[in-house]
Protein backbone atom coordinates (compact mmCIF):
# COMPACT_ATOMS: atom_id res chain seq x y z
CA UNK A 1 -2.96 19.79 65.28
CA UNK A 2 -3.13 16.82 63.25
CA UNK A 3 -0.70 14.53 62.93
CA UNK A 4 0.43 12.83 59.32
CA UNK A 5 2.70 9.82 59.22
CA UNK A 6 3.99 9.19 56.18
CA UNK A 7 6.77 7.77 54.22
CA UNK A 8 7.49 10.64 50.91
CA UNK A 9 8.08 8.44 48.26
CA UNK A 10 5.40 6.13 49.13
CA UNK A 11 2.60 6.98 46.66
CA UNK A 12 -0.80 6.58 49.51
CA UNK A 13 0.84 8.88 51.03
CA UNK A 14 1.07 10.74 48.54
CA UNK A 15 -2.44 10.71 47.24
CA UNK A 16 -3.22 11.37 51.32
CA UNK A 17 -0.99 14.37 51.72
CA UNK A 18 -2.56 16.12 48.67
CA UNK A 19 -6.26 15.13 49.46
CA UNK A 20 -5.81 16.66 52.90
CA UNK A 21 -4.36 19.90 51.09
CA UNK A 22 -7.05 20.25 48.63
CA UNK A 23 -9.78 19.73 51.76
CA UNK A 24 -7.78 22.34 53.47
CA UNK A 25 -6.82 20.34 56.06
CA UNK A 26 -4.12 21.31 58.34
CA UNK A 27 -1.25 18.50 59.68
CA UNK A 28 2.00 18.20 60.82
CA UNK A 29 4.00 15.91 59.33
CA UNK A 30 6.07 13.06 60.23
CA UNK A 31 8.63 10.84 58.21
CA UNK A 32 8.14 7.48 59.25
CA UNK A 33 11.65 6.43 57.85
CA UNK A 34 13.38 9.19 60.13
CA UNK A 35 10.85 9.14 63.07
CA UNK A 36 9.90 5.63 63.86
CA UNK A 37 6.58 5.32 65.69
CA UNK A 38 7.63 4.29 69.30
CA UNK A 39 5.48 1.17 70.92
CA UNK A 40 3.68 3.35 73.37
CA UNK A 41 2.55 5.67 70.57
CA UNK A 42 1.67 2.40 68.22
CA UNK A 43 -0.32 1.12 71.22
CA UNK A 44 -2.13 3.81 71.92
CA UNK A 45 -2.81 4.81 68.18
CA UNK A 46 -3.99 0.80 68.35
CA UNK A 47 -6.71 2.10 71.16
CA UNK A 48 -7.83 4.78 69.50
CA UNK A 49 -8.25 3.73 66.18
CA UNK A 50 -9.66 0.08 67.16
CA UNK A 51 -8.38 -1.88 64.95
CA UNK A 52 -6.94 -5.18 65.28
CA UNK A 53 -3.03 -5.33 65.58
CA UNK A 54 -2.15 -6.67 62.46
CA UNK A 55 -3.55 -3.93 60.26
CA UNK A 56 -0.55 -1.38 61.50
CA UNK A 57 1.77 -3.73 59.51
CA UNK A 58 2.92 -3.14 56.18
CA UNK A 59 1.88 -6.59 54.85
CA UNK A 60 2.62 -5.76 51.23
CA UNK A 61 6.16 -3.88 52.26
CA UNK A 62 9.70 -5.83 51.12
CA UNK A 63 10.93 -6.43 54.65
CA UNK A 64 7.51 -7.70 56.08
CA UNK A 65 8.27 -10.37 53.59
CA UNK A 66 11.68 -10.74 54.18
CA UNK A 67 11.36 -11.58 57.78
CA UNK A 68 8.77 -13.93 56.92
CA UNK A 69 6.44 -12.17 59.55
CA UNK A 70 2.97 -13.86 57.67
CA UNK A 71 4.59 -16.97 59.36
CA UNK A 72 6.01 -15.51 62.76
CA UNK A 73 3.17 -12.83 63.62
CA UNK A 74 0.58 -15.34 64.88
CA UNK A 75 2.68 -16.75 67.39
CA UNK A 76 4.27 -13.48 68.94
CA UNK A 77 2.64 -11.68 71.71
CA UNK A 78 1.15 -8.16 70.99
CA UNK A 79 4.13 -6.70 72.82
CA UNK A 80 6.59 -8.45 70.83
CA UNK A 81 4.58 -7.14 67.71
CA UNK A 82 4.97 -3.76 69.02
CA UNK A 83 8.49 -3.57 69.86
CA UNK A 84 8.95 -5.14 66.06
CA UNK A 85 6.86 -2.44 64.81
CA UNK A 86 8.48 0.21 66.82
CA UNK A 87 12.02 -0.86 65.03
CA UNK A 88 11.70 0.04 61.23
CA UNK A 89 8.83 2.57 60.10
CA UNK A 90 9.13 0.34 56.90
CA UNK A 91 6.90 -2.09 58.92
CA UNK A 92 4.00 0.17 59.48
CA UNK A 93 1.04 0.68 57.60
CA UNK A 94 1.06 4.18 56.17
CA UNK A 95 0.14 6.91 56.08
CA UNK A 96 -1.61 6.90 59.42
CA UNK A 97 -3.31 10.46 60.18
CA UNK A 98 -3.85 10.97 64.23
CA UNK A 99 -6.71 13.68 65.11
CA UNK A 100 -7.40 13.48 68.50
CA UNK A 101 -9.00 10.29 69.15
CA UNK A 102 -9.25 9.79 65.95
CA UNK A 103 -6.73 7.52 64.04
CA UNK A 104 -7.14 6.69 60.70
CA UNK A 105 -4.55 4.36 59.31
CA UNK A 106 -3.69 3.97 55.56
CA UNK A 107 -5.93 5.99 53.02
CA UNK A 108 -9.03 5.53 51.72
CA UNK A 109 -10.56 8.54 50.74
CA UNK A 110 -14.18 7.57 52.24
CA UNK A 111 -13.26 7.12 55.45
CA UNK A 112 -11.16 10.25 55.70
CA UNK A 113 -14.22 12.04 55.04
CA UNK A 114 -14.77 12.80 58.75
CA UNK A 115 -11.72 14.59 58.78
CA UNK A 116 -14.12 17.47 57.21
């Protein structure tokens, strides 16, 4: 089964949730705000997906700029990345859909094409 991490009221996640319906595609889902991706899962999802680090944060979200992490990021390790990300689900990049080895994270509707 699929898994779809999302925040509700976010509207990607939105558009994601209902492109997956309407493509028939079956998920469970996950409320990032109440379910906070833990750093092993992050780190693996990091593997899979192979994207850099940065690209699971939320670089446009209100408390990525509050903490100022454009500034602190490039000087903290990748584990002290992932223990930040693993505190607030506001921090992460959504909506990140896991299929297997497959992790797709945030939507754009051309990549989650191979989801079909």
């Amino acid at each position: 089964m699929r898994l779809f991490v999302c925040y509700p009221k976010c509207t990607t996640c939105q558009k994601a949730k209902r492109w997956l319906q309407e493509n028939g595609i079956a998920y469970e889902e996950r409320n990032i705000r109440e379910q906070n991706p833990t750093a092993e899962e992050l780190k693996e999802w990091r593997r899979k997906s192979g994207l850099e680090l940065k690209k699971f944060f939320n670089t446009s979200g209100l408390l990525y700029k509050s903490l100022g992490l454009s500034k602190k990021l490039p000087s903290m390790s990748e584990e002290e990345q992932f223990a930040l990300l693993a505190t607030d689900g506001m921090l992460v990049k959504r909506p990140i859909l896991v299929d297997g080895d497959t992790v797709l994270v945030g939507f754009r509707e051309t990549q989650w094409e191979i989801l079909k």
